[in-house]
Protein backbone atom coordinates (compact mmCIF):
# COMPACT_ATOMS: atom_id res chain seq x y z
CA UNK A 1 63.26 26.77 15.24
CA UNK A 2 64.71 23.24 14.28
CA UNK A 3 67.19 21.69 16.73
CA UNK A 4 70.40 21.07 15.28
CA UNK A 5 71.62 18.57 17.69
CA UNK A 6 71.90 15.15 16.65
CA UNK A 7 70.21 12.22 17.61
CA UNK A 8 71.92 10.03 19.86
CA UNK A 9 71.04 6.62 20.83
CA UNK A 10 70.30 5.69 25.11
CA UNK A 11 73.04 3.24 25.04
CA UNK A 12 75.28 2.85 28.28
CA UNK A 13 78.94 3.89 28.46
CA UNK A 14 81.36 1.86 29.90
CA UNK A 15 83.47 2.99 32.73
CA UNK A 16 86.95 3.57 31.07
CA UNK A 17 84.51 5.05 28.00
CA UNK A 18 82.60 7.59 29.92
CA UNK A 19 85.87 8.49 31.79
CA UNK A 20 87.64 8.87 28.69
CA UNK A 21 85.12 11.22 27.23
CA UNK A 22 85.10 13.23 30.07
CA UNK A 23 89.16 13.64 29.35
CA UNK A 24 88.66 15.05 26.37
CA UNK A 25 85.82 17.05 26.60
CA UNK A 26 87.49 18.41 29.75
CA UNK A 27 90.61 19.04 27.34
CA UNK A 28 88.60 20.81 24.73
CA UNK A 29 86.69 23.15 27.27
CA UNK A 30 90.36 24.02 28.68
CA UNK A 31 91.91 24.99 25.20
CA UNK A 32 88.48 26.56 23.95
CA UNK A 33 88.64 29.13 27.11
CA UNK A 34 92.03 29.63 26.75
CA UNK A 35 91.55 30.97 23.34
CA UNK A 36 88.71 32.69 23.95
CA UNK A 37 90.49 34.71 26.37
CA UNK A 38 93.38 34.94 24.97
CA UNK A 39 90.99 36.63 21.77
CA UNK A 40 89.40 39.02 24.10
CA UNK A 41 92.76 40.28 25.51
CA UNK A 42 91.83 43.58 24.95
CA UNK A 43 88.03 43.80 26.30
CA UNK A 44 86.90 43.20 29.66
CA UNK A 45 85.21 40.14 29.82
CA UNK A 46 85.01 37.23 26.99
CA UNK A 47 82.20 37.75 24.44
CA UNK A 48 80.64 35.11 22.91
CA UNK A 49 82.19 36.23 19.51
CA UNK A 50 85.15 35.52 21.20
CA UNK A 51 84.54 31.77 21.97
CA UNK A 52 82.69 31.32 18.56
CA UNK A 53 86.19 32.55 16.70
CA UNK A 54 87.95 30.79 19.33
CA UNK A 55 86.03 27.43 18.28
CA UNK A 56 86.39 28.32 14.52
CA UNK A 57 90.07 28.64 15.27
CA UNK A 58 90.81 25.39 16.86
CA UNK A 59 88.38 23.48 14.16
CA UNK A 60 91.09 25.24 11.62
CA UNK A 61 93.84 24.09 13.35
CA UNK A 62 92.55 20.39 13.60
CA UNK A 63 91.70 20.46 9.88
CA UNK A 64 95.33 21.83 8.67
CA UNK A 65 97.45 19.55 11.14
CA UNK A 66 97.85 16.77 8.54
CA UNK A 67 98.18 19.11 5.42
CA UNK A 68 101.75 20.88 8.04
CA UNK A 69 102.45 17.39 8.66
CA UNK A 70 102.14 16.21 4.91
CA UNK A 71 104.98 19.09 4.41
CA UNK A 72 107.28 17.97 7.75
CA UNK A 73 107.07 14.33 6.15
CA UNK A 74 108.13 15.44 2.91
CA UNK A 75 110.72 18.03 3.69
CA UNK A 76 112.59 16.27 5.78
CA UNK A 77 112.39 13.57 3.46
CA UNK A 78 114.01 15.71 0.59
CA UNK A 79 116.52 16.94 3.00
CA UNK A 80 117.58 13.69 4.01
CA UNK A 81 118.02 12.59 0.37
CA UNK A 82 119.93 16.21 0.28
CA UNK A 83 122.70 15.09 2.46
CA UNK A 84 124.08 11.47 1.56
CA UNK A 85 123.57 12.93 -2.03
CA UNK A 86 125.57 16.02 -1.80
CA UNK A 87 128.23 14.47 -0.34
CA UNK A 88 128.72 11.89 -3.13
CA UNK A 89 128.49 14.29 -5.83
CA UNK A 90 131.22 16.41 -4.26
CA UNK A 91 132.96 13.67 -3.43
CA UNK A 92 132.77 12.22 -6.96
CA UNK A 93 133.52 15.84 -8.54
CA UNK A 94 130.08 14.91 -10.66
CA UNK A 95 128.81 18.97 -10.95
CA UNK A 96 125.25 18.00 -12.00
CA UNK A 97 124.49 15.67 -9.09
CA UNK A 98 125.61 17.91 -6.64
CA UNK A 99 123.62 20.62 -8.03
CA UNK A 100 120.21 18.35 -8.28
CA UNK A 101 121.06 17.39 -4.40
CA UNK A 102 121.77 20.87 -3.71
CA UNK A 103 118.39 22.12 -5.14
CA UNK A 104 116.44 18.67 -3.20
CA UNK A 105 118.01 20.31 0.19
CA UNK A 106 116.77 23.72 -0.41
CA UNK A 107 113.37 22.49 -1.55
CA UNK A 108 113.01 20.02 1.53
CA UNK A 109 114.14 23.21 4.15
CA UNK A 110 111.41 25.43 2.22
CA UNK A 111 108.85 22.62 3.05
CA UNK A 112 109.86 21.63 6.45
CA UNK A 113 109.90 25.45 7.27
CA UNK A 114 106.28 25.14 5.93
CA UNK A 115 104.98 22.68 7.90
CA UNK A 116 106.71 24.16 11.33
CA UNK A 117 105.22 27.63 11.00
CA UNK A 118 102.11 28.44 12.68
């Protein structure tokens, strides 16, 4: 059987480095187990299915955060444009703009609902 793991050069860590590392390996283990359990909620003990989906499940999560971001950014953006805009028109009794701001706002709520659900 071939080992998968990659090669990695000898090379000394610095102190802040290797601490660091640590940190966030420490932080990964903490939020893998957590899921894990939280997956085998109805067994008795944590399989290792459970921490396999539970790693498949956070790699997901990692890989999606800028796409829900993307749709925050833009939402909000369009909602912001939504407000100055729909006041004018109003304002300015001009029926078409306040209808194009109107639809902006509902299209940047849609996308920052998007981007907050889970």
């Amino acid at each position: 059987m071939k080992d998968s793991s990659p090669v990695v050069p000898n090379k000394e860590f610095h102190v802040r480095a290797e601490e660091l590392a640590k940190e966030y390996v420490d932080e990964f283990a903490a939020t893998l187990l957590l899921q894990a359990s939280v997956l085998a909620s109805q067994d008795e003990i944590v399989l290792a299915k459970h921490v396999e989906e539970a790693r498949e499940i956070i790699n997901r999560e990692r890989k999606q955060a800028w796409h829900r971001e993307l749709l925050i950014v833009l939402g909000s953006a369009l909602f912001g444009a939504f407000v100055p805009g729909f006041i004018t028109g109003i304002s300015s009794n001009n029926r078409p703009l306040t209808v194009v701001y109107t639809c902006l706002g509902f299209l940047g709520i849609f996308l920052l609902f998007l981007g907050l659900r889970r």
